[in-house]
Each structure stands twice: as structure tokens, then as C-alpha cells.
N, C-alpha and C. Protein backbone atom coordinates (compact mmCIF):
# COMPACT_ATOMS: atom_id res chain seq x y z
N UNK A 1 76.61 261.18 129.62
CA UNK A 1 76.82 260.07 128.71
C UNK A 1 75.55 259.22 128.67
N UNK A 2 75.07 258.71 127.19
CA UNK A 2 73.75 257.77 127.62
C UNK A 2 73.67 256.85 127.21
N UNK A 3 73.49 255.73 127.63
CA UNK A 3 73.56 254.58 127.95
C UNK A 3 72.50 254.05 126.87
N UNK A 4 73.37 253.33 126.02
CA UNK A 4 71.92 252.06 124.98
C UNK A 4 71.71 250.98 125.78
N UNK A 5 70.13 250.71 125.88
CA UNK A 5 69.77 249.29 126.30
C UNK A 5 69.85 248.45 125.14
N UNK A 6 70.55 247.62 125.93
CA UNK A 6 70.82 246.49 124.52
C UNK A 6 69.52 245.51 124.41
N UNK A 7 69.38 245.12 123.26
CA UNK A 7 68.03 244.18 123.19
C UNK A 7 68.12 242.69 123.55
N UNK A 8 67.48 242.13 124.53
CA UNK A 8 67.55 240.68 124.92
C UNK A 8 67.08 239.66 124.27
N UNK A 9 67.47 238.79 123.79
CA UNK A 9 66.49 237.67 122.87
C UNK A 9 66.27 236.47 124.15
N UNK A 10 65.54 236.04 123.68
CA UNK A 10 64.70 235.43 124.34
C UNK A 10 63.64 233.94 123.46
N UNK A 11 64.13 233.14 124.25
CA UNK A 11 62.89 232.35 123.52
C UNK A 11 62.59 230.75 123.62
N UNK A 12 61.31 230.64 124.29
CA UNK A 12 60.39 229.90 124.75
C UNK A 12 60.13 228.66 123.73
N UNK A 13 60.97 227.47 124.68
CA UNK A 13 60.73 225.71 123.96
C UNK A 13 59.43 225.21 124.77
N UNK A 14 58.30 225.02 124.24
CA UNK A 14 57.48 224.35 125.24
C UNK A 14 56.55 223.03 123.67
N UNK A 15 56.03 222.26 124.67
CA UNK A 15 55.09 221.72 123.44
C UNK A 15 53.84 220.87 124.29
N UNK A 16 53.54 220.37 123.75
CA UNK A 16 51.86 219.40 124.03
C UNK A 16 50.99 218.83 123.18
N UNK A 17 49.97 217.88 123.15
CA UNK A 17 49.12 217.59 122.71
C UNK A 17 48.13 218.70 121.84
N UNK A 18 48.65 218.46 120.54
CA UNK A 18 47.73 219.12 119.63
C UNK A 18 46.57 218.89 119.35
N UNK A 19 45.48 219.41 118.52
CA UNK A 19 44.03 219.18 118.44
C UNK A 19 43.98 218.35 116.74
N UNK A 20 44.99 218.87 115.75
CA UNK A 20 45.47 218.69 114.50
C UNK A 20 46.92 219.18 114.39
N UNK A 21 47.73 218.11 113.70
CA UNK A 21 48.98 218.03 113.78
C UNK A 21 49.61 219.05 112.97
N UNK A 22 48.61 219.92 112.57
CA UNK A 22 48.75 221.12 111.06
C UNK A 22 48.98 221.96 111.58
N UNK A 23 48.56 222.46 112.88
CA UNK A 23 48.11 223.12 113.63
C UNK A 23 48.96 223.49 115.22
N UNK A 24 48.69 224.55 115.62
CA UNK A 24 49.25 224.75 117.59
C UNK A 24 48.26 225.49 118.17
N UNK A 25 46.96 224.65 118.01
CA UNK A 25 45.73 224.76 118.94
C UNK A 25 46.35 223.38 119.76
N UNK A 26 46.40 223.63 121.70
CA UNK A 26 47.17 222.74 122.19
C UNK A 26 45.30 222.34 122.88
N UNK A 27 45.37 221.05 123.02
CA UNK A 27 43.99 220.44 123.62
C UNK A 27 43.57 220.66 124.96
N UNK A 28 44.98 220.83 125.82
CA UNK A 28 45.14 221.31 127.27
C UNK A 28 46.05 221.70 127.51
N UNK A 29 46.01 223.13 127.63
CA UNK A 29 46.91 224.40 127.58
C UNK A 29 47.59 224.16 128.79
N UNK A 30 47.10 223.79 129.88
CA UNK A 30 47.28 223.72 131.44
C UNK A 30 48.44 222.03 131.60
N UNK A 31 48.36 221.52 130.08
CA UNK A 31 49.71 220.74 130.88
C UNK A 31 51.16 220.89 130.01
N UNK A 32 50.64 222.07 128.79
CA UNK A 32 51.90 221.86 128.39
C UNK A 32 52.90 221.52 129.05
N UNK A 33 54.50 220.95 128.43
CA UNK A 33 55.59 221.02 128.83
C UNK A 33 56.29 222.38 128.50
N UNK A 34 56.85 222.96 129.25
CA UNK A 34 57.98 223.90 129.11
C UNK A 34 59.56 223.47 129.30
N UNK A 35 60.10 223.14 127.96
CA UNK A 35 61.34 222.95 128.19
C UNK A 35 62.64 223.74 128.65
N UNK A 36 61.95 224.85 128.25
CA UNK A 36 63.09 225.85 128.81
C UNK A 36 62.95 227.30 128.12
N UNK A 37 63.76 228.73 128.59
CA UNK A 37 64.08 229.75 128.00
C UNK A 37 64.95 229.66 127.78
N UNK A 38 65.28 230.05 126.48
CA UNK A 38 66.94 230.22 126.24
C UNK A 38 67.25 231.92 125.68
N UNK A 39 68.44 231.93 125.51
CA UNK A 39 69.07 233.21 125.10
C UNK A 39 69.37 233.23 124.01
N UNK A 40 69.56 232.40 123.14
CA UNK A 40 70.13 232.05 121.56
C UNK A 40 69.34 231.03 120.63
N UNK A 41 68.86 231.71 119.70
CA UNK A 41 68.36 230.44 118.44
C UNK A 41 68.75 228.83 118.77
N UNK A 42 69.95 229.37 118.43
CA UNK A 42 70.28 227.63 118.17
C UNK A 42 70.64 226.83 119.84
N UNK A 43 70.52 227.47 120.55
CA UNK A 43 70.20 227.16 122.39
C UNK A 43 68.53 226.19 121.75
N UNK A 44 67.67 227.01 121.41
CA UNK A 44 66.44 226.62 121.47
C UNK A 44 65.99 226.04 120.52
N UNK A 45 66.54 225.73 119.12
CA UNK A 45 66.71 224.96 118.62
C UNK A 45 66.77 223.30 119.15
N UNK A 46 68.00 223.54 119.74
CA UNK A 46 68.38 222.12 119.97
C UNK A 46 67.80 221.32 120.73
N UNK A 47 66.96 222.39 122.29
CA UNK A 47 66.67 222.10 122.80
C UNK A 47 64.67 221.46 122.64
N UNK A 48 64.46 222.09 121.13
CA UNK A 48 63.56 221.61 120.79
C UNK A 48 63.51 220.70 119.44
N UNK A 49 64.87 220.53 119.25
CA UNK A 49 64.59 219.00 118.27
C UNK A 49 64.87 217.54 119.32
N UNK A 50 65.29 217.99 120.56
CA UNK A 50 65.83 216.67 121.11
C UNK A 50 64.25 216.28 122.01
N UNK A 51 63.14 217.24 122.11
CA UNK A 51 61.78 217.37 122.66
C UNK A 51 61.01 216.17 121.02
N UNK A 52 61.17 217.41 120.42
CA UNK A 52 60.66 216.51 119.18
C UNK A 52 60.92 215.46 118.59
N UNK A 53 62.37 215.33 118.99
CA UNK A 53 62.75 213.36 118.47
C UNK A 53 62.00 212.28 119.41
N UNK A 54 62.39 213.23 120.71
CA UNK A 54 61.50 212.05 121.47
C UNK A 54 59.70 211.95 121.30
N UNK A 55 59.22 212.47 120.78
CA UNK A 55 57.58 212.44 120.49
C UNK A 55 57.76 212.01 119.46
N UNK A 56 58.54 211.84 118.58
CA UNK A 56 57.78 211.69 116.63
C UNK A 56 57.31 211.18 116.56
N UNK A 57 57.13 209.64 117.66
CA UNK A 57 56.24 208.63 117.05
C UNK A 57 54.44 209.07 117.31
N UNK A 58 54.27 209.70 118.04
CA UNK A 58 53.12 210.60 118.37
C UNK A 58 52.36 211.57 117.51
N UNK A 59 51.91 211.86 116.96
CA UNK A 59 51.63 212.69 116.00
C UNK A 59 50.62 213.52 116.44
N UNK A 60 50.25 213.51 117.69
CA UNK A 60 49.44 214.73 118.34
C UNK A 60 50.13 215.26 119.39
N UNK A 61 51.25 215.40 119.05
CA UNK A 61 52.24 215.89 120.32
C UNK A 61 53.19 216.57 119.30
N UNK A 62 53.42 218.12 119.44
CA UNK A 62 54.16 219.35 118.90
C UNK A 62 54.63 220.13 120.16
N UNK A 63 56.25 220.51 119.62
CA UNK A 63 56.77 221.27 120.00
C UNK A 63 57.28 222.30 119.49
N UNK A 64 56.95 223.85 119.98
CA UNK A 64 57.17 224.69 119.12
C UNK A 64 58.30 226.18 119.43
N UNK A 65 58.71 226.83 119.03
CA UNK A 65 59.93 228.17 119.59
C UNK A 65 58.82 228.92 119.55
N UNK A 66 58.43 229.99 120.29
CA UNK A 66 58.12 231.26 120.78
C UNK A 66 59.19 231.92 121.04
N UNK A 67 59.24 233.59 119.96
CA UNK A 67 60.53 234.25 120.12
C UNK A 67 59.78 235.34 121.11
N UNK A 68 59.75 235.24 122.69
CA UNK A 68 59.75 235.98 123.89
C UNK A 68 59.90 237.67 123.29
N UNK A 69 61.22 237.86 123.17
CA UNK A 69 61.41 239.04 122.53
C UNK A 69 60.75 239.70 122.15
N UNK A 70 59.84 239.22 120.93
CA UNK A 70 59.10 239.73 120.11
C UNK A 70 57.80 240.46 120.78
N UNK A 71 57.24 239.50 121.86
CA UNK A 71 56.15 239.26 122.73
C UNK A 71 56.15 240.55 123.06
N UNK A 72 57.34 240.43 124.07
CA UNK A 72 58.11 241.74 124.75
C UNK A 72 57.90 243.16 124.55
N UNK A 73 58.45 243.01 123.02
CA UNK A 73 58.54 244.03 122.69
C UNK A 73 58.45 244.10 121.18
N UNK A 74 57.07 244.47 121.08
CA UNK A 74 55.90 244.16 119.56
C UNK A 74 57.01 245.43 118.61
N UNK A 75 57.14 246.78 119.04
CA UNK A 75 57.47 247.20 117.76
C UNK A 75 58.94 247.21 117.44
N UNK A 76 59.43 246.44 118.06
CA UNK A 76 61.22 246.06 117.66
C UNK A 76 61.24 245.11 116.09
């Protein structure tokens, strides 16, 4: 009998000080924040609009989703 690996999602809330607010060139890579991995979109979603409400008044400070997964595993 053979066994499917099921595919894991995955995906990375982190943010920091941007260089241009247009932009996710981070100014110092070495302090981003990492808010968390999650398992579900809207897990990481939420967990990165409640990152981003608290910065708005900042405008060189972005937080962004990285889908891990993808990283993972380029030809999925």
C-alpha cells in the first residue's frame, strides 16, 4: 500500500525597518521581528495585521507573509 505525503503549508509573519516603504529591502536584517509560523493563511493573516496596526504610525516599519511552503518546496 503507498502512502501520499500530504503537503504542509506553512508560513512566516516577521517584519522590520524598511529602507523605502515601497519596498522589503529590511535596513537590519539581524533584528527583524518574527512573529510567528503558522499553518493556515488566515492564522497568518491575522497575526500580521494585528503586527501592522500596531506600527502604522511608522512608515519605515513593514510586515510581511512568507509562504515557507513554497521556499520548501520550489516546484509544488
Amino acid at each position: 500500500m503507498e502512502e501520499k505525503e500530504s503537503k504542509q503549508t506553512l508560513y512566516l509573519v516577521m517584519g522590520g525597518r524598511v529602507s523605502d516603504p515601497r519596498s522589503v529591502t529590511f535596513t537590519d536584517p539581524e533584528s527583524l521581528h518574527v512573529a510567528g509560523v503558522y499553518s493556515t493563511y488566515e492564522n497568518a493573516v491575522e497575526a500580521w495585521r494585528s503586527n501592522a496596526q500596531r506600527t502604522v504610525d511608522d512608515a519605515e516599519m513593514k510586515y510581511v507573509i512568507v509562504h515557507l511552503h513554497k521556499l520548501l518546496d520550489p516546484g509544488a
